[in-house]
C-alpha atoms as a PDB file:
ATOM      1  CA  UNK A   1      66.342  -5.161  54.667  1.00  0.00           C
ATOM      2  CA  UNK A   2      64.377  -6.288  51.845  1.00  0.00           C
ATOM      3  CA  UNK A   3      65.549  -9.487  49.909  1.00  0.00           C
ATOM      4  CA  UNK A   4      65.306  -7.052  46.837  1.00  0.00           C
ATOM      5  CA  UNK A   5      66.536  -3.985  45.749  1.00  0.00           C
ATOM      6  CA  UNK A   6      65.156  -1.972  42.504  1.00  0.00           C
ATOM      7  CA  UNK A   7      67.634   0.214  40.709  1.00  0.00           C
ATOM      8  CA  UNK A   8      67.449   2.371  37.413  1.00  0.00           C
ATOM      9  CA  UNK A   9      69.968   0.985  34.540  1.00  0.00           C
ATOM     10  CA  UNK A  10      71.660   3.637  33.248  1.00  0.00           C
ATOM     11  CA  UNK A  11      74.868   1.983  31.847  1.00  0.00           C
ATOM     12  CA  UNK A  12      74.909  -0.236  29.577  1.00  0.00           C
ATOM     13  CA  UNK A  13      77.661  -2.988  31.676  1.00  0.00           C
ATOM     14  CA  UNK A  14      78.721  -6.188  30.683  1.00  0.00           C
ATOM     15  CA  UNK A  15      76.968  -7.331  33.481  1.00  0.00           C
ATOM     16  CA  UNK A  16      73.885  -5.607  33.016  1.00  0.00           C
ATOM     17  CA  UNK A  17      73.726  -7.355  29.475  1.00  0.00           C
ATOM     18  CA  UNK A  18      75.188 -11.044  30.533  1.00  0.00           C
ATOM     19  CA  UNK A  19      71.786 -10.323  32.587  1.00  0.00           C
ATOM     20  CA  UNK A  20      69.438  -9.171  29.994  1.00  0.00           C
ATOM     21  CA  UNK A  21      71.009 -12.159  27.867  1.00  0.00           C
ATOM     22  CA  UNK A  22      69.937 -14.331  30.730  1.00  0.00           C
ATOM     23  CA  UNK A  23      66.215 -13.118  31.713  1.00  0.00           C
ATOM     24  CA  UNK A  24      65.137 -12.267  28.134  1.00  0.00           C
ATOM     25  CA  UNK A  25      64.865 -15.678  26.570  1.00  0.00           C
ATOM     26  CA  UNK A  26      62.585 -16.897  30.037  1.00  0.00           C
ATOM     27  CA  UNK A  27      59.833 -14.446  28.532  1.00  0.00           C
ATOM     28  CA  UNK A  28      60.453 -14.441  24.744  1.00  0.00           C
ATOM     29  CA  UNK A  29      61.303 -17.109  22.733  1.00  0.00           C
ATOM     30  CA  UNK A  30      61.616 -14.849  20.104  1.00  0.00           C
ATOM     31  CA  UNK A  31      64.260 -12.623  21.446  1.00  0.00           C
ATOM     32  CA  UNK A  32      67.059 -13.111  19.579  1.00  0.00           C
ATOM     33  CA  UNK A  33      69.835 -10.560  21.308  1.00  0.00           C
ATOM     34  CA  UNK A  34      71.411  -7.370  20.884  1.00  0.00           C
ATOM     35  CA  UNK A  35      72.934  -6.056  18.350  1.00  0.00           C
ATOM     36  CA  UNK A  36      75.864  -3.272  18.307  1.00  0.00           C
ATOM     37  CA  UNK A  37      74.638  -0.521  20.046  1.00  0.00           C
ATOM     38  CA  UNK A  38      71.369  -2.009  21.278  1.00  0.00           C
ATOM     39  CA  UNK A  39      71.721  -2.092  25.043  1.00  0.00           C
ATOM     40  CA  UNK A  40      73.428   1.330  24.929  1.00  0.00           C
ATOM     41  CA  UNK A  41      70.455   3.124  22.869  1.00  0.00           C
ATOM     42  CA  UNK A  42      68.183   1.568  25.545  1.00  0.00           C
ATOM     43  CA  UNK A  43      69.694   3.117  28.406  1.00  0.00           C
ATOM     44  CA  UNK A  44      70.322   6.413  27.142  1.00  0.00           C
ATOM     45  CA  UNK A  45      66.710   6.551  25.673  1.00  0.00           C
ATOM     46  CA  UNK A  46      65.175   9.813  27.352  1.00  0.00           C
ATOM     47  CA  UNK A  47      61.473   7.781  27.054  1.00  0.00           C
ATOM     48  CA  UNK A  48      62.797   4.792  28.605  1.00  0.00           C
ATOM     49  CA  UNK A  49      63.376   3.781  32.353  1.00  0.00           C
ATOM     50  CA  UNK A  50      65.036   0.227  32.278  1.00  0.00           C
ATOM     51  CA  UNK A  51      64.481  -0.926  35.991  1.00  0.00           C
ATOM     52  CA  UNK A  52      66.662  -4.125  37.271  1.00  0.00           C
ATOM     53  CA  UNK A  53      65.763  -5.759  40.504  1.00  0.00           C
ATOM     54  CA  UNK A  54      68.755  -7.189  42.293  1.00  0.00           C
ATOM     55  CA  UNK A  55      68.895 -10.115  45.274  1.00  0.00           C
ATOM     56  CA  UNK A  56      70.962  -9.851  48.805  1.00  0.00           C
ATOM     57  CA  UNK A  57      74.117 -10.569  46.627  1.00  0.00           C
ATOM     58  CA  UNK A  58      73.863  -7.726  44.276  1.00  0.00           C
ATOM     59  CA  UNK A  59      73.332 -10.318  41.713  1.00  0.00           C
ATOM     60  CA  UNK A  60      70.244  -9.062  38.542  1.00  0.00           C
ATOM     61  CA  UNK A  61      67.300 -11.203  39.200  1.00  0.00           C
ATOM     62  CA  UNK A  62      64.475  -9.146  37.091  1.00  0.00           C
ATOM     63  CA  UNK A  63      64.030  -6.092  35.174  1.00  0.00           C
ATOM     64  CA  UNK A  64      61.212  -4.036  33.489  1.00  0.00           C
ATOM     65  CA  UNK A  65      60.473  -1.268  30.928  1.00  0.00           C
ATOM     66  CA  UNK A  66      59.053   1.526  31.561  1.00  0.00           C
ATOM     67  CA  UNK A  67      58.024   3.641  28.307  1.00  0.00           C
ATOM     68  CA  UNK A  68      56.870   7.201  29.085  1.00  0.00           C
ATOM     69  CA  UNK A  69      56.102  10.019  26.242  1.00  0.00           C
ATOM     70  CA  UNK A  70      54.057  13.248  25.810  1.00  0.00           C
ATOM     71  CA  UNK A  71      50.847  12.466  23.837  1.00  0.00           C
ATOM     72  CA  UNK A  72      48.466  14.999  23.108  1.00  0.00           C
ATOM     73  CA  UNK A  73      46.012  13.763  25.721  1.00  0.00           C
ATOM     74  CA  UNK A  74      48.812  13.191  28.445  1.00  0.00           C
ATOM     75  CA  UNK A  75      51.715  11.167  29.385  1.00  0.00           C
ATOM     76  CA  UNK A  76      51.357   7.549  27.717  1.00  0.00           C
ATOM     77  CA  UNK A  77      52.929   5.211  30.045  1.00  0.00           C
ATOM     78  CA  UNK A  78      53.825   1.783  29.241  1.00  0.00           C
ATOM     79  CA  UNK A  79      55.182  -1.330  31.479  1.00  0.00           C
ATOM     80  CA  UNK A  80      56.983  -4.023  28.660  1.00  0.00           C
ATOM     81  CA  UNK A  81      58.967  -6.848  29.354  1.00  0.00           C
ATOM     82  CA  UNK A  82      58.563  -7.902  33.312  1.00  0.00           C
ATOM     83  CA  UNK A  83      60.882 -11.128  33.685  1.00  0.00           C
ATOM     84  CA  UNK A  84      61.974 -12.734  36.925  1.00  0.00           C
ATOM     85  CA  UNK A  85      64.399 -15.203  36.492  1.00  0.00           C
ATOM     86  CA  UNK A  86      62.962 -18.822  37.237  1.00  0.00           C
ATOM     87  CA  UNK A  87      65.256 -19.488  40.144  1.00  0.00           C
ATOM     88  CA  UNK A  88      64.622 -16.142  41.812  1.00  0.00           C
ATOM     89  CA  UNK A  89      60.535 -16.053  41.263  1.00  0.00           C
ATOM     90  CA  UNK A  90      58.725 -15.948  44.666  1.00  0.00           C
ATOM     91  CA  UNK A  91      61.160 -13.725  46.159  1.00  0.00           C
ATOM     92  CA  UNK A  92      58.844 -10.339  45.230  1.00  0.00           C
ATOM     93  CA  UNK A  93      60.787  -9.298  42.357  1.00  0.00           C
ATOM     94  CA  UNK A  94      57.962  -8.821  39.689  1.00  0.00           C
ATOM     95  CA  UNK A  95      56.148  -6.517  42.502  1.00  0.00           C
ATOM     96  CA  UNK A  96      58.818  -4.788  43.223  1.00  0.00           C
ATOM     97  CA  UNK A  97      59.704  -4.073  39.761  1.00  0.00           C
ATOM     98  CA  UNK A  98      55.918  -2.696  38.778  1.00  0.00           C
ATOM     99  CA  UNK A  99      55.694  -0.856  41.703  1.00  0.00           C
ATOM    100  CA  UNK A 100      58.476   0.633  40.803  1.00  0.00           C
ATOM    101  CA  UNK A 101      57.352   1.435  37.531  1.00  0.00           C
ATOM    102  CA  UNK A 102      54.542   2.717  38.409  1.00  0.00           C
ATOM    103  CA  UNK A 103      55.927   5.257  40.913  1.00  0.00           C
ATOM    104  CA  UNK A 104      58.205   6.400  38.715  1.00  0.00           C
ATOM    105  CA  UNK A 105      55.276   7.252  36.139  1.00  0.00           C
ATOM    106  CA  UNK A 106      53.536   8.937  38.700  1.00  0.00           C
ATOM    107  CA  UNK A 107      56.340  10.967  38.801  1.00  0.00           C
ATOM    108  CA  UNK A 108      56.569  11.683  35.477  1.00  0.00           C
ATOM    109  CA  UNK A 109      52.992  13.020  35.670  1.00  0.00           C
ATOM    110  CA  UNK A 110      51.140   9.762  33.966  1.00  0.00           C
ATOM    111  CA  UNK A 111      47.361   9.090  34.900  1.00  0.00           C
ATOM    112  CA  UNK A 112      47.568   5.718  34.195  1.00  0.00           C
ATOM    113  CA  UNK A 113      49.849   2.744  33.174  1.00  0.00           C
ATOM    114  CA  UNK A 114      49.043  -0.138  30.760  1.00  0.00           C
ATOM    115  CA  UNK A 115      50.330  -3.160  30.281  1.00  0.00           C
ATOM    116  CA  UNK A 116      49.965  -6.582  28.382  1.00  0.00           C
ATOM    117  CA  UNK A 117      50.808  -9.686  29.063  1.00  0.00           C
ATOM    118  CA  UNK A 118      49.884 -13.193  27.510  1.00  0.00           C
ATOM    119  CA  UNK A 119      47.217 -15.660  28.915  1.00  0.00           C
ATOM    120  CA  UNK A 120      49.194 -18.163  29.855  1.00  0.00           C
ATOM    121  CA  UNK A 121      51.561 -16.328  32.660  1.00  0.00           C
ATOM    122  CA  UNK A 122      48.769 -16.834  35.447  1.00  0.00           C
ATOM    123  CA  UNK A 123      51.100 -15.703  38.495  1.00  0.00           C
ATOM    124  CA  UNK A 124      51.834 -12.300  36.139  1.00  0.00           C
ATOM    125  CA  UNK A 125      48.294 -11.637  35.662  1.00  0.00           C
ATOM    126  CA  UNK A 126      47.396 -12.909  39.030  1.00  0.00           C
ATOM    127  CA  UNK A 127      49.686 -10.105  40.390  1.00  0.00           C
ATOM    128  CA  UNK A 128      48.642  -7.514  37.823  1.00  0.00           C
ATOM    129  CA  UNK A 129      45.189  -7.671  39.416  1.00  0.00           C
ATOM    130  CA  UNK A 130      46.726  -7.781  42.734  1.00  0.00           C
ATOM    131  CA  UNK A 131      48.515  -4.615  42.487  1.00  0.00           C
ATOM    132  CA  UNK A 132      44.891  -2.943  40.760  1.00  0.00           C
ATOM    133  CA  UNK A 133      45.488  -3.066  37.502  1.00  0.00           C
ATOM    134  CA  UNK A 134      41.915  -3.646  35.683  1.00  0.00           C
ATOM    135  CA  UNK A 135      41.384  -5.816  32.482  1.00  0.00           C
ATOM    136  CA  UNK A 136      40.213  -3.262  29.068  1.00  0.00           C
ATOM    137  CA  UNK A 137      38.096  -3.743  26.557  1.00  0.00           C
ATOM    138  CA  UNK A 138      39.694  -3.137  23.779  1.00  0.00           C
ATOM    139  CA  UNK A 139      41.423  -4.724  20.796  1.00  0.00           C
ATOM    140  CA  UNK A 140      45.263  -4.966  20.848  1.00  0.00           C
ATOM    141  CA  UNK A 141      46.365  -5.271  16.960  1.00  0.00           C
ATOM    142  CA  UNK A 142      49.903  -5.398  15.782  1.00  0.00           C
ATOM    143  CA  UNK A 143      51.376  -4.762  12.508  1.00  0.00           C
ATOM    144  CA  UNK A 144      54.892  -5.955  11.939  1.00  0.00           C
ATOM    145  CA  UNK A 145      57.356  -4.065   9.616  1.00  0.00           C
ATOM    146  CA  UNK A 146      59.914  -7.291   9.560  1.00  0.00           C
ATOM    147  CA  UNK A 147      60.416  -8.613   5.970  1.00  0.00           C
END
């Protein structure tokens, strides 16, 4: 048996968000929590596949977003948010999570996946390129509607 198991959130648990709580903060120091309703939208959002990996003990180690939508040139699929908590890394959680992902947008009929993810994670961009994904050219931009 493998020391990980990937599951599909589709409840929004206590335990599934005294996880998020948890793993969140190790990727953003920005992330400032849920509100009411938050964790709940998330998981019943048809575009969203919220994927949690989970050790030998059952316990939430990891999770992942998958974003998939109908564009008009295709399926635009989207990996956000890969976190592995500190004391679990090393155990194949981030791979097994993105695989995941990725066979799940397969399955959704997707042609390709994208993803960012800072400079400074080395091991997540060392195992981006290890599972094929390929660096762009391109220009990311960002506007932000916060007051």
């Amino acid at each position: 048996m493998s020391p990980v198991r990937i599951e599909q959130a589709t409840v929004a648990t206590d335990e599934l968000r005294t996880a998020l709580e948890r793993l969140l903060p190790q990727l953003s120091s920005s992330w400032s929590g849920f509100d009411e309703g938050d964790l709940e939208n998330l998981v019943a959002d048809e575009a969203t596949c919220l994927l949690v990996a989970r050790n030998d003990d059952g316990v939430i180690i990891g999770t992942t977003s998958l974003l998939c939508a109908p564009i008009p040139t295709g399926i635009k699929a989207l990996i956000e948010d890969v976190v592995v908590d500190e004391a679990a890394r090393g155990l194949g959680a981030a791979k097994a999570l993105v695989t995941a992902a990725l066979n799940h947008a397969h399955a959704l009929g997707a042609t390709s996946v994208d993803l960012t993810s800072r400079p400074s994670r080395t091991a997540a961009n060392s195992l981006y390129v290890a599972l094929g994904f390929t660096q762009r050219e391109t220009n990311v931009y960002r506007f932000s509607l916060e007051h």
